[in-house]
Protein backbone atom coordinates (compact mmCIF):
# COMPACT_ATOMS: atom_id res chain seq x y z
CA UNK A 1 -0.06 -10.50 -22.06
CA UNK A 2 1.21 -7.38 -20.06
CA UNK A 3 4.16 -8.05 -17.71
CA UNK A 4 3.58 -6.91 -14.44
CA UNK A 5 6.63 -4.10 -12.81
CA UNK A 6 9.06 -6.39 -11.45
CA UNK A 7 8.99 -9.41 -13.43
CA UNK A 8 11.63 -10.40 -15.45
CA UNK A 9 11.07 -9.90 -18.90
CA UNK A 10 12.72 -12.25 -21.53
CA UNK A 11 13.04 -11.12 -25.26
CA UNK A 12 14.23 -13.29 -28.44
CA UNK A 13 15.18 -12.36 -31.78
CA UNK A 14 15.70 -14.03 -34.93
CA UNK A 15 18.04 -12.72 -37.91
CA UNK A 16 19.01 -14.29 -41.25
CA UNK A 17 22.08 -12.46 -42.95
CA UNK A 18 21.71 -13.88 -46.27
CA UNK A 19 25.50 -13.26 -47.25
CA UNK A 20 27.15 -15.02 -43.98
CA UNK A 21 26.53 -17.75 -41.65
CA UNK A 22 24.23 -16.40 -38.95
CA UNK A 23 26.28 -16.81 -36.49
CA UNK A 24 28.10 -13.49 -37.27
CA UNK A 25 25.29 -11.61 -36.29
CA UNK A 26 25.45 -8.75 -33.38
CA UNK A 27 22.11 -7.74 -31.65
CA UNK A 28 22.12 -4.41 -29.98
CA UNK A 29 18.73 -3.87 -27.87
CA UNK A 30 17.00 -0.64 -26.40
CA UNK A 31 14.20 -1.56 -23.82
CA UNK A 32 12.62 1.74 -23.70
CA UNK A 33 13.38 2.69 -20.25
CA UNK A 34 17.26 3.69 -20.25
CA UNK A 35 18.51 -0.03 -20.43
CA UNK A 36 20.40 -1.65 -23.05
CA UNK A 37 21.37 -5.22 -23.48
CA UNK A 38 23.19 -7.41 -26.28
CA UNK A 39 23.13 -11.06 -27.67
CA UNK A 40 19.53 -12.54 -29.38
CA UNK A 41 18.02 -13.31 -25.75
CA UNK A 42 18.23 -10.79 -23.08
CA UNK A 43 16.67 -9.81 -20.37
CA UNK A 44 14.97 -6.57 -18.84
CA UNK A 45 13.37 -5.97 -15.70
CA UNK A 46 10.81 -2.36 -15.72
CA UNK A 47 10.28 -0.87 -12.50
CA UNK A 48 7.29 1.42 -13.65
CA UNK A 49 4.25 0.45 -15.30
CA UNK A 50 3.63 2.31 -19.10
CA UNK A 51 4.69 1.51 -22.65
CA UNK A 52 8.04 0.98 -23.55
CA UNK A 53 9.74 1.40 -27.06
CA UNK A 54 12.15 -2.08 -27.80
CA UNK A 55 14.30 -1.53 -30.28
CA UNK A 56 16.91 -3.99 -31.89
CA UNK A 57 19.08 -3.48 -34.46
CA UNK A 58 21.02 -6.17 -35.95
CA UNK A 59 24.55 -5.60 -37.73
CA UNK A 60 26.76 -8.26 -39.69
CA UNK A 61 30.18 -7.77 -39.90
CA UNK A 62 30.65 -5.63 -42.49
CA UNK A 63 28.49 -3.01 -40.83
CA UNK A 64 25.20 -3.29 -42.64
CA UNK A 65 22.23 -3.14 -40.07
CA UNK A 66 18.37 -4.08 -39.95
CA UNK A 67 16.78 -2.61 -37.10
CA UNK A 68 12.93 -4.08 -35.66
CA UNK A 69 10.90 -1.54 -32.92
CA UNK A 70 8.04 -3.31 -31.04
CA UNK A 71 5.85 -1.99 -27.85
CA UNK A 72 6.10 -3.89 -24.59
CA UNK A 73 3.10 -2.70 -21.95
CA UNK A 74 4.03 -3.14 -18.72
CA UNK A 75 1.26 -3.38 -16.08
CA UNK A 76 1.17 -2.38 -12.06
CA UNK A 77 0.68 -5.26 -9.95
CA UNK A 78 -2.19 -4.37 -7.62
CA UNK A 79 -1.44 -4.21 -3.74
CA UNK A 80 -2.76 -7.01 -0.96
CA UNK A 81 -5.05 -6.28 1.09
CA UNK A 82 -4.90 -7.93 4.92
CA UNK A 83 -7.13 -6.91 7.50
CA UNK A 84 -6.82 -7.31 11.42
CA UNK A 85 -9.25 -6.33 14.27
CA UNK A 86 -10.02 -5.81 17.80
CA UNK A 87 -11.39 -7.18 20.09
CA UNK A 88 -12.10 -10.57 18.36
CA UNK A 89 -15.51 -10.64 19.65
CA UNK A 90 -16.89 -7.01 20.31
CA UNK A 91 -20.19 -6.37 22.18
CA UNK A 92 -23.01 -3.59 21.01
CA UNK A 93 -21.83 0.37 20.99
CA UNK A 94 -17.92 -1.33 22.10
CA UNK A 95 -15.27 0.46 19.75
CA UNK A 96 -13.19 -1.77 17.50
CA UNK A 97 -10.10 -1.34 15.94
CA UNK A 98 -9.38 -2.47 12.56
CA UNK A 99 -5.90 -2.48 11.25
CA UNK A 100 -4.71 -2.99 7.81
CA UNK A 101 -0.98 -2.70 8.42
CA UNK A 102 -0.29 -5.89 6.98
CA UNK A 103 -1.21 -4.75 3.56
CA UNK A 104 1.61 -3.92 0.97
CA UNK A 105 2.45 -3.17 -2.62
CA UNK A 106 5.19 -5.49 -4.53
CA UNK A 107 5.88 -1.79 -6.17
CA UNK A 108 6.37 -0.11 -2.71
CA UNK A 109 3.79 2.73 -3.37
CA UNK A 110 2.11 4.22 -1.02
CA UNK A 111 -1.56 2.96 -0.02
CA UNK A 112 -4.83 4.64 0.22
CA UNK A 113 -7.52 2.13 2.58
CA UNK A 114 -10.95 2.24 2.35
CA UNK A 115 -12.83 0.87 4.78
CA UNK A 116 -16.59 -0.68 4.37
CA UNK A 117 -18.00 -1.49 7.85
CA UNK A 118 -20.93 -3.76 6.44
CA UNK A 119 -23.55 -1.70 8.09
CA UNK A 120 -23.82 1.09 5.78
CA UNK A 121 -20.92 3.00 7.17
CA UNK A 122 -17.54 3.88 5.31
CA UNK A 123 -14.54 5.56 5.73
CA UNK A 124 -11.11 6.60 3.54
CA UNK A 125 -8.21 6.11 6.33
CA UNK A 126 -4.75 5.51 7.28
CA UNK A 127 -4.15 2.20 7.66
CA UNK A 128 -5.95 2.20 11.09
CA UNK A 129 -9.26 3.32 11.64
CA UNK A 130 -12.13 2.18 14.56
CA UNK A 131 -15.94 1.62 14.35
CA UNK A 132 -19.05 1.16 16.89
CA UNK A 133 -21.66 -1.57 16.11
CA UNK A 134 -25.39 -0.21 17.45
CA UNK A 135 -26.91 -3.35 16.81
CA UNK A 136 -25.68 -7.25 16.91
CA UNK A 137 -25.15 -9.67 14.14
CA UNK A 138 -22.65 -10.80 11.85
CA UNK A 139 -21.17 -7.75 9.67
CA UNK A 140 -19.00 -8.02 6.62
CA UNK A 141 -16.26 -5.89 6.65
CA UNK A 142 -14.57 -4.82 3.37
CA UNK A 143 -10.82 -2.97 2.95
CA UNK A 144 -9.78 -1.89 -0.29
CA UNK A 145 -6.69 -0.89 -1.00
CA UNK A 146 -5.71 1.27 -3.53
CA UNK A 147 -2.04 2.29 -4.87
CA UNK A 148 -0.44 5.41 -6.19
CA UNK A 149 -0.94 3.79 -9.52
CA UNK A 150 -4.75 2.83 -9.58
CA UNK A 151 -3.54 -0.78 -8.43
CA UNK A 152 -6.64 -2.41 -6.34
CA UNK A 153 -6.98 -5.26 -3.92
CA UNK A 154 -10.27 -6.17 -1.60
CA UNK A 155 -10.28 -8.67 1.35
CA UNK A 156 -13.40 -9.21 3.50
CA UNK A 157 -13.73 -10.14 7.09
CA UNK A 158 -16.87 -11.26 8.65
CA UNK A 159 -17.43 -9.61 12.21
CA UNK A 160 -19.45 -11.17 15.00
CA UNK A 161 -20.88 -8.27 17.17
CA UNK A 162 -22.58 -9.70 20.68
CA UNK A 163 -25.20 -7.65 21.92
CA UNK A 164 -24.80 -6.74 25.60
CA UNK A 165 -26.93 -8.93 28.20
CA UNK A 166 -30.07 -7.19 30.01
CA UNK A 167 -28.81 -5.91 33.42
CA UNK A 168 -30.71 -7.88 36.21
CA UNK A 169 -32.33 -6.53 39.48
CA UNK A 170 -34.81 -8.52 41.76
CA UNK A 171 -35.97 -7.41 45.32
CA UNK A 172 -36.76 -9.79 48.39
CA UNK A 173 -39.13 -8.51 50.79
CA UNK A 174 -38.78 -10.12 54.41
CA UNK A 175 -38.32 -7.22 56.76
CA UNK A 176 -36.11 -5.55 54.47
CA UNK A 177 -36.11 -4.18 50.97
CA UNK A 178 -33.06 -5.24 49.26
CA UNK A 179 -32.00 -4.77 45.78
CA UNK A 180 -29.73 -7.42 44.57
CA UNK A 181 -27.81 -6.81 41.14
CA UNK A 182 -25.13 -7.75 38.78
CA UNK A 183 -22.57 -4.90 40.38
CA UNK A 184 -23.87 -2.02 38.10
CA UNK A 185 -26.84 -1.19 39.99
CA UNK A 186 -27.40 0.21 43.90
CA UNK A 187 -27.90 -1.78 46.68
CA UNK A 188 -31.04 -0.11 48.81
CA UNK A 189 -32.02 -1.27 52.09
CA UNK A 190 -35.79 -0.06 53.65
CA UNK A 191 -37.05 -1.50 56.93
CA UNK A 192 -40.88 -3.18 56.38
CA UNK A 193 -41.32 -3.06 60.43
CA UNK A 194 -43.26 -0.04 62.09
């Protein structure tokens, strides 16, 4: 198993010194990433992914040393990936925001988002980015995000897009002409009488 950056990594050794009681045993460690540490269980903690030479050398106490080199992978842990949008329920050709500010990388690297509208549209963005539905339906939204170090996440959101209601005109015809609407048409007025 690769430890992930950031995790506390626990190490163990066991040494026989067939002249003395063990218990005169020093263990001098190298983790491979400037770090040192001493005793038969210590601890290391790698802040970048990549492979990592540990080294230990045990010496008794009349100086004669044995000294063991093994490779410790470290991985990148991938980023989360949190999406947000407005308004909640958007009508036909009505711009919506979508916001994946919420995201974030345990490793603090910066974030590439790419966006997958769920209608055949895309887009590579900052963590912000807007989008126009032509038709209605549910869409499924998809943000990726991607860090500095090739680390991936993917959430999906499904999006309920309305589509607008018909406008509405009717006329009455008494003496007058009169068009009645829902506010987004004209009213007209025409006289029937001579």
């Amino acid at each position: 198993m690769e430890p992930p950056t950031g995790d506390i990594v626990s190490f163990s050794a066991e040494a026989s010194d067939f002249d003395r009681p063990n218990g005169d045993l020093e263990y001098e460690w190298t983790f491979g990433d400037g770090s040192s540490g001493f005793g038969p269980t210590p601890q290391n903690e790698y802040d970048d992914e990549g492979s990592y030479d540990v080294t230990l050398t045990v010496t008794d106490e009349y100086g004669a040393s044995a000294t063991a080199t093994r490779t410790v992978t470290v991985s990148n842990r991938a980023p989360t990936a949190r999406i947000a949008y407005g308004p909640r329920a958007p009508l036909t050709d009505e711009t919506v925001v979508f916001d994946a500010s919420r995201s974030s990388d345990p490793d603090g690297d910066r974030l590439t988002y790419e966006w997958e509208f769920g209608d055949g549209n895309t887009t590579i963005s900052r963590p912000t980015t807007d989008h126009a539905y032509g038709d209605g339906g549910p869409y499924d939204v998809t943000l990726t995000t991607i860090d500095w170090d090739g680390g991936r996440n993917s959430t999906t959101e499904t999006i309920e897009v309305s589509n607008r209601s018909p406008l509405m005109c009717s006329t009455l015809l008494m003496n007058r002409s009169v068009a009645i609407c829902d506010g987004r048409c004209r009213i007209e007025f025409a006289s029937l009488s001579g």
